[in-house]
Protein backbone atom coordinates (compact mmCIF):
# COMPACT_ATOMS: atom_id res chain seq x y z
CA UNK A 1 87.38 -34.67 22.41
CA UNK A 2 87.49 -38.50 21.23
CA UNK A 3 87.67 -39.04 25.72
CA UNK A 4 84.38 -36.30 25.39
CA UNK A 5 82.83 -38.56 22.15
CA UNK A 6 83.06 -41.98 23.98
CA UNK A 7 81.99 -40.62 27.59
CA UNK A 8 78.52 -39.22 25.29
CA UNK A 9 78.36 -42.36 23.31
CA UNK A 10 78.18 -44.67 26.35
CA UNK A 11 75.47 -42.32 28.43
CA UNK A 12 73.25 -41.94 25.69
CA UNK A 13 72.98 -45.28 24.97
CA UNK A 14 72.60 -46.11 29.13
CA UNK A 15 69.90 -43.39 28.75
CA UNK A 16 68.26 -45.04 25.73
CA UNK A 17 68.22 -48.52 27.40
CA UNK A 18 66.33 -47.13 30.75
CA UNK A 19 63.20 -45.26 28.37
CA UNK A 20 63.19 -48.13 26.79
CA UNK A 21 62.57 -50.33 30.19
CA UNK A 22 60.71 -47.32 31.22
CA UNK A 23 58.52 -47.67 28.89
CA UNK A 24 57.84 -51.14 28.83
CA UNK A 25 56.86 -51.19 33.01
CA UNK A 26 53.59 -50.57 34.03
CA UNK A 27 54.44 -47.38 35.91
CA UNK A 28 54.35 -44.79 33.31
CA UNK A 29 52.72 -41.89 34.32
CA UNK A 30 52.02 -38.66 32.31
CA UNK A 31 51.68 -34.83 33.27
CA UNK A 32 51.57 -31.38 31.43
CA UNK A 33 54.31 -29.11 31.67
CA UNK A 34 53.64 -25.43 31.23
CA UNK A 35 50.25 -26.50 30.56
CA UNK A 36 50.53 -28.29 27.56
CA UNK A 37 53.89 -29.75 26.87
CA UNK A 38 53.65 -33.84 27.72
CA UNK A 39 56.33 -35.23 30.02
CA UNK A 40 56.58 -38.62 31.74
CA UNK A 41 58.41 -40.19 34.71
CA UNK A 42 60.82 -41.40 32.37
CA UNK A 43 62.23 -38.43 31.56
CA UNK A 44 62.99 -37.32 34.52
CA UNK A 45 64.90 -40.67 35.54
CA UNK A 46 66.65 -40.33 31.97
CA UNK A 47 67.11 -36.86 33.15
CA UNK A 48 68.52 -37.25 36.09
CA UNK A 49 70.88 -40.42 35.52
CA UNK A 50 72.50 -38.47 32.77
CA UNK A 51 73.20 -35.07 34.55
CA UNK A 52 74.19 -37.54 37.85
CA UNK A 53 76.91 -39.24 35.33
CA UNK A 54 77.73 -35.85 34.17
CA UNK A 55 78.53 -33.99 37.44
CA UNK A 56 79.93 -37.10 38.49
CA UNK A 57 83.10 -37.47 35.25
CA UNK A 58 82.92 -33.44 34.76
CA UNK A 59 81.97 -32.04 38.50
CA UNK A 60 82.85 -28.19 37.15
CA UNK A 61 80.74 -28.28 33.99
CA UNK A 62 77.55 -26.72 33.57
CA UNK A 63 74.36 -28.70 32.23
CA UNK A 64 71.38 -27.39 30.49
CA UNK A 65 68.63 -29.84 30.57
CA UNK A 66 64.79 -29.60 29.33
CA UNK A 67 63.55 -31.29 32.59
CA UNK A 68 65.80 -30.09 35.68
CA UNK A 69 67.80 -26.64 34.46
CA UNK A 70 65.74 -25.01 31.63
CA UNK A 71 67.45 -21.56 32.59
CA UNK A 72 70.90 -21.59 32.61
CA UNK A 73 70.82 -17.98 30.92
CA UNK A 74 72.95 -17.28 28.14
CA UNK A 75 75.70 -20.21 26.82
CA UNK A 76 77.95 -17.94 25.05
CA UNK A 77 78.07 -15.89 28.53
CA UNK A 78 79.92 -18.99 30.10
CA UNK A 79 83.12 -19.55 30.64
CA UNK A 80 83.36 -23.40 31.47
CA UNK A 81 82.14 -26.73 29.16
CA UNK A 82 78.19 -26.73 29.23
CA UNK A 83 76.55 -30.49 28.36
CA UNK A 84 72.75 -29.46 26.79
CA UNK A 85 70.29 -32.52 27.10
CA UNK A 86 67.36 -33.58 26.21
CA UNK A 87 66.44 -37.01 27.87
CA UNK A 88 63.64 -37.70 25.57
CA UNK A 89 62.95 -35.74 22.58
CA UNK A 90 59.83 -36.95 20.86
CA UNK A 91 58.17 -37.61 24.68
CA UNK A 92 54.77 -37.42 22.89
CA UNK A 93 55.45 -40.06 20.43
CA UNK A 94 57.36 -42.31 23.36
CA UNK A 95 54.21 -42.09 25.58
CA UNK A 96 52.08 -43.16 22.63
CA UNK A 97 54.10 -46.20 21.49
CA UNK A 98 55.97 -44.73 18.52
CA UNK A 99 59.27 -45.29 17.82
CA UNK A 100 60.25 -41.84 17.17
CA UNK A 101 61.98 -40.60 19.99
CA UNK A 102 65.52 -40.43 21.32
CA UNK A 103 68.19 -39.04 23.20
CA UNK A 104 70.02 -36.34 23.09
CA UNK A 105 73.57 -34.74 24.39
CA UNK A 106 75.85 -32.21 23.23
CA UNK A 107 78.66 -30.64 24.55
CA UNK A 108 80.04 -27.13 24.13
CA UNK A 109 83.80 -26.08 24.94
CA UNK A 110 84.62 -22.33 24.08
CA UNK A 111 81.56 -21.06 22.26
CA UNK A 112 81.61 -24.28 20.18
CA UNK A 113 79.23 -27.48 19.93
CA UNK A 114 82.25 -30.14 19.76
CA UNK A 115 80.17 -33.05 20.53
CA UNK A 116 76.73 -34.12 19.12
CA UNK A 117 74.82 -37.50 19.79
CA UNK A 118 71.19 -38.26 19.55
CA UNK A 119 70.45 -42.10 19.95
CA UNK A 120 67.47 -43.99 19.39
CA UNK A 121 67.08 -46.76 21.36
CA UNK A 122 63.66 -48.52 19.93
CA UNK A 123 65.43 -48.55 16.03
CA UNK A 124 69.04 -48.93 17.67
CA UNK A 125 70.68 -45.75 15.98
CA UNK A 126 73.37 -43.70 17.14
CA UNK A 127 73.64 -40.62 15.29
CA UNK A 128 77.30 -38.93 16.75
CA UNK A 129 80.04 -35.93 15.27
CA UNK A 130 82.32 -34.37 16.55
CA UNK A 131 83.61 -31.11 15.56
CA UNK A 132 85.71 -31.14 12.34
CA UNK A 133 85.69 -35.12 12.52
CA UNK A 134 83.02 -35.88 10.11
CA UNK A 135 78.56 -37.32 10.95
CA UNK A 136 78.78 -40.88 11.48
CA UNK A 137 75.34 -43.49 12.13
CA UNK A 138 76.86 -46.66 13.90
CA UNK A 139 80.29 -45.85 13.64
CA UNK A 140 79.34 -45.59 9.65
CA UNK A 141 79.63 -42.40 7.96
CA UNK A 142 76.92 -40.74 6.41
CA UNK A 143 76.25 -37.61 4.04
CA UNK A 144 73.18 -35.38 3.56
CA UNK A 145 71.22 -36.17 0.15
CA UNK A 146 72.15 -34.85 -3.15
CA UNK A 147 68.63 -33.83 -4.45
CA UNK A 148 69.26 -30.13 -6.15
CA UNK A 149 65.24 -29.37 -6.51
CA UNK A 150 62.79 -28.45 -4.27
CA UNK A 151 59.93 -29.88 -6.61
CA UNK A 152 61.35 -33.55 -5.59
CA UNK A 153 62.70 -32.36 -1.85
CA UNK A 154 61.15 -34.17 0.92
CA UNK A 155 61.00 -31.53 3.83
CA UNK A 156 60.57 -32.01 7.39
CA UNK A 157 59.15 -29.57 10.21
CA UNK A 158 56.77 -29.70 13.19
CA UNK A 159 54.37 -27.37 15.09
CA UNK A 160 54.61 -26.01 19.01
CA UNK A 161 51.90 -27.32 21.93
CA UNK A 162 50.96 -23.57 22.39
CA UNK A 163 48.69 -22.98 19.15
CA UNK A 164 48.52 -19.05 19.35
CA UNK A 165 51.18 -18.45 16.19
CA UNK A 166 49.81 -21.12 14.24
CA UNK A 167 48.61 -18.86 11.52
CA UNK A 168 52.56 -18.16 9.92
CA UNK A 169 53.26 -21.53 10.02
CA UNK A 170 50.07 -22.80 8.20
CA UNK A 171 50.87 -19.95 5.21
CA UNK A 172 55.06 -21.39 5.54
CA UNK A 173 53.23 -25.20 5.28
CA UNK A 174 51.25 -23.97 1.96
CA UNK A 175 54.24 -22.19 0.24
CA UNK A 176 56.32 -25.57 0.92
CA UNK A 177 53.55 -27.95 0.06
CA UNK A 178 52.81 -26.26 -2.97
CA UNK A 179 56.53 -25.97 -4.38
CA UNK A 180 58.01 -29.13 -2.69
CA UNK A 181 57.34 -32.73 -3.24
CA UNK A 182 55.63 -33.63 0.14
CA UNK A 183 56.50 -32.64 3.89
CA UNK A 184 56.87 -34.87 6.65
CA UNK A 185 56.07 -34.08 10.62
CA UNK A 186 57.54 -37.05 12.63
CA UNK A 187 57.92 -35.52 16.05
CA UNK A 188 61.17 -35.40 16.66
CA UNK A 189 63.28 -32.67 15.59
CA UNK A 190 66.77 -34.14 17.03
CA UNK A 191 65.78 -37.40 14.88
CA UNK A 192 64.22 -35.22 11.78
CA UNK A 193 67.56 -33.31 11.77
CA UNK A 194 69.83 -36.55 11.89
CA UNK A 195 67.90 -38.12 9.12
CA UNK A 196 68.25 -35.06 7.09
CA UNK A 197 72.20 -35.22 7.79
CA UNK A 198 72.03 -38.90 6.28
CA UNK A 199 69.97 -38.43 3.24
CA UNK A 200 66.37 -39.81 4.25
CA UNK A 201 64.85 -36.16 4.28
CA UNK A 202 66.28 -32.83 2.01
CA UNK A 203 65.30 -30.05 4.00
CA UNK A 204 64.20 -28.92 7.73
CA UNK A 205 62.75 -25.65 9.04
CA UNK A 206 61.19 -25.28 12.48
CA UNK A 207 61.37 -22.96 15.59
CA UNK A 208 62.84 -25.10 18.69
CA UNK A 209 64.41 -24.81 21.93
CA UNK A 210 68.20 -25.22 22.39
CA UNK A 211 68.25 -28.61 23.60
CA UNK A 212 66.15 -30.18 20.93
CA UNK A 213 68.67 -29.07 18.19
CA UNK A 214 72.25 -28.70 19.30
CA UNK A 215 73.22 -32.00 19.36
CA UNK A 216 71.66 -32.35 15.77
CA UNK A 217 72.32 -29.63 14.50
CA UNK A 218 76.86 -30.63 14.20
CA UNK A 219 75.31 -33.48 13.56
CA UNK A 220 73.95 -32.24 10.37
CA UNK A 221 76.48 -29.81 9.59
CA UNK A 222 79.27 -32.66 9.54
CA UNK A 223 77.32 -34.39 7.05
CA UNK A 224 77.79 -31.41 4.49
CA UNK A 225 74.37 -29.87 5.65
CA UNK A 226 73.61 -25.84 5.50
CA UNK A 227 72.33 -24.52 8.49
CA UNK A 228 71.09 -21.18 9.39
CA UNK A 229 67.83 -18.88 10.16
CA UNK A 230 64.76 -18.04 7.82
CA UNK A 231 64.80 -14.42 10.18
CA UNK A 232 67.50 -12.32 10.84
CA UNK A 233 69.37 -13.47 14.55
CA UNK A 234 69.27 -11.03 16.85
CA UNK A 235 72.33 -8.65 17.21
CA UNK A 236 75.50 -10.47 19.01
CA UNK A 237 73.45 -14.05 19.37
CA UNK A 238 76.08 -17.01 18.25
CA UNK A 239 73.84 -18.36 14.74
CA UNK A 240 74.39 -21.92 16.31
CA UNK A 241 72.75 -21.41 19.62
CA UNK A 242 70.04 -19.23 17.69
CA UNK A 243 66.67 -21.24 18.22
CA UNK A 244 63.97 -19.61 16.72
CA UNK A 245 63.04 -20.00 12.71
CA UNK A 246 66.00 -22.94 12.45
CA UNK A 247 66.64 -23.95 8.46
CA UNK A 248 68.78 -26.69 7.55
CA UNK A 249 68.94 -28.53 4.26
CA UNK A 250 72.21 -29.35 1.72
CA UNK A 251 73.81 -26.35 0.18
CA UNK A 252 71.92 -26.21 -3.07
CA UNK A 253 68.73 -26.85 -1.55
CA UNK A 254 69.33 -24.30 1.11
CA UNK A 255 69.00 -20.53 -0.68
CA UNK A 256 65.87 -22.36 -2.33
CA UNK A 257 64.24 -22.99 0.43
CA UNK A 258 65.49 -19.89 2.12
CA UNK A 259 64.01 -18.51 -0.21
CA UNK A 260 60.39 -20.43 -0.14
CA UNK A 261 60.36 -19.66 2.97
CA UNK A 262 61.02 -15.66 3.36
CA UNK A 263 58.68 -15.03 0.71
CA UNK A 264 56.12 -16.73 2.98
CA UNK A 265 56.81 -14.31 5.95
């Protein structure tokens, strides 16, 4: 996996540095996927230079991506090493000049998430783990925070483009508003997860799709973060590839706002 770790390292950051020229050209354009859901040219050129570099070192492996192969169909089903991407998570706050967006890769081997990187390349931060091997933020290791009450937990979430099941998560928003110390919505749940697993949020609940979490997600769980599910997972889904009502936070904080949370239901 350490071959795996450095092969990730070195694309993300490739990735990161074309957004970041990308984004800086006059040529940005912007379109709605589905509708609703923003995406830009320069996610599909992230896109497509990563699964290109992908199919080029690991021809046999299989990649989920956001942008070009949405539908895979179930990960646990495969046999061979899937890569799940997301070129640009946070492509709303990237088209509108925030800094609050990044890369992100993982890799799976036999029903496992070995690999985990989500890089920033406006704030230059590498969040990587690897399976076992510990959460590390430029090479430097980090740890989720130690804060033991919700009253003084900072907790971070975010809301879908399609509004129609807004109403739950406005009464979930109250309960944690009311009985945490104050909530933060930055954009990007790959980067909201990451800065959970190194201390600058407590807690993190929020339905997502697969590739906006899996890299994170080992991410977080090497740091010493809980993670799990404020609904029951469906019969004979794997937890970790699980991506609807997502809950991480450190292990004391976690049954509390498990808690919060199912009592909001």
């Amino acid at each position: 996996m350490t071959d795996v770790l450095q092969f990730t390292l070195a694309l993300a950051r490739t990735a990161g540095e074309l957004i970041v020229t990308e984004r800086a050209g006059a040529a940005l354009t912007l379109e709605l996927k589905n509708g609703n859901e923003l995406v830009t040219n320069a996610d599909l050129s992230a896109d497509n230079l990563i699964c290109q570099r992908i199919a080029q070192r690991f021809p046999d492996h299989h990649i989920l991506s956001e942008e070009s192969s949405p539908n895979l169909g179930n990960i646990q089903d495969l046999t061979l090493p899937v890569w799940i991407i997301d070129p640009i998570d946070g492509t709303v706050n990237f088209a509108h000049g925030h800094n609050h967006s990044a890369v992100s890769i993982a890799f799976v081997e036999d029903g496992q998430i070995e690999v985990g990187v989500v890089f920033n390349p406006f704030t230059d931060e590498m969040f990587s783990a690897r399976r076992g091997g510990g959460a590390f933020l430029n090479g430097e290791t980090i740890r989720v925070a130690e804060e033991t009450e919700l009253s003084r937990a900072i907790i971070a979430t975010g809301f879908p483009y399609e509004k129609s099941g807004i109403a739950p998560m406005i009464t979930r928003l109250h309960a944690v508003l009311a009985n945490c110390a104050d909530i933060r919505r930055l954009g990007s749940a790959a980067l909201d997860i990451c800065f959970l697993a190194m201390g600058r949020m407590d807690g993190y609940y929020e339905s997502l799709s697969l590739w906006d979490f899996a890299a994170a997600q080992l991410i977080a769980r090497e740091a010493g973060a809980e993670t799990g599910h404020f609904s029951p997972v469906p019969g004979g889904m794997d937890p970790q590839f699980y991506d609807r009502d997502i809950l991480m936070a450190n292990p004391v904080l976690f049954p509390k706002l498990l808690a919060l949370l199912e009592a909001a239901q």
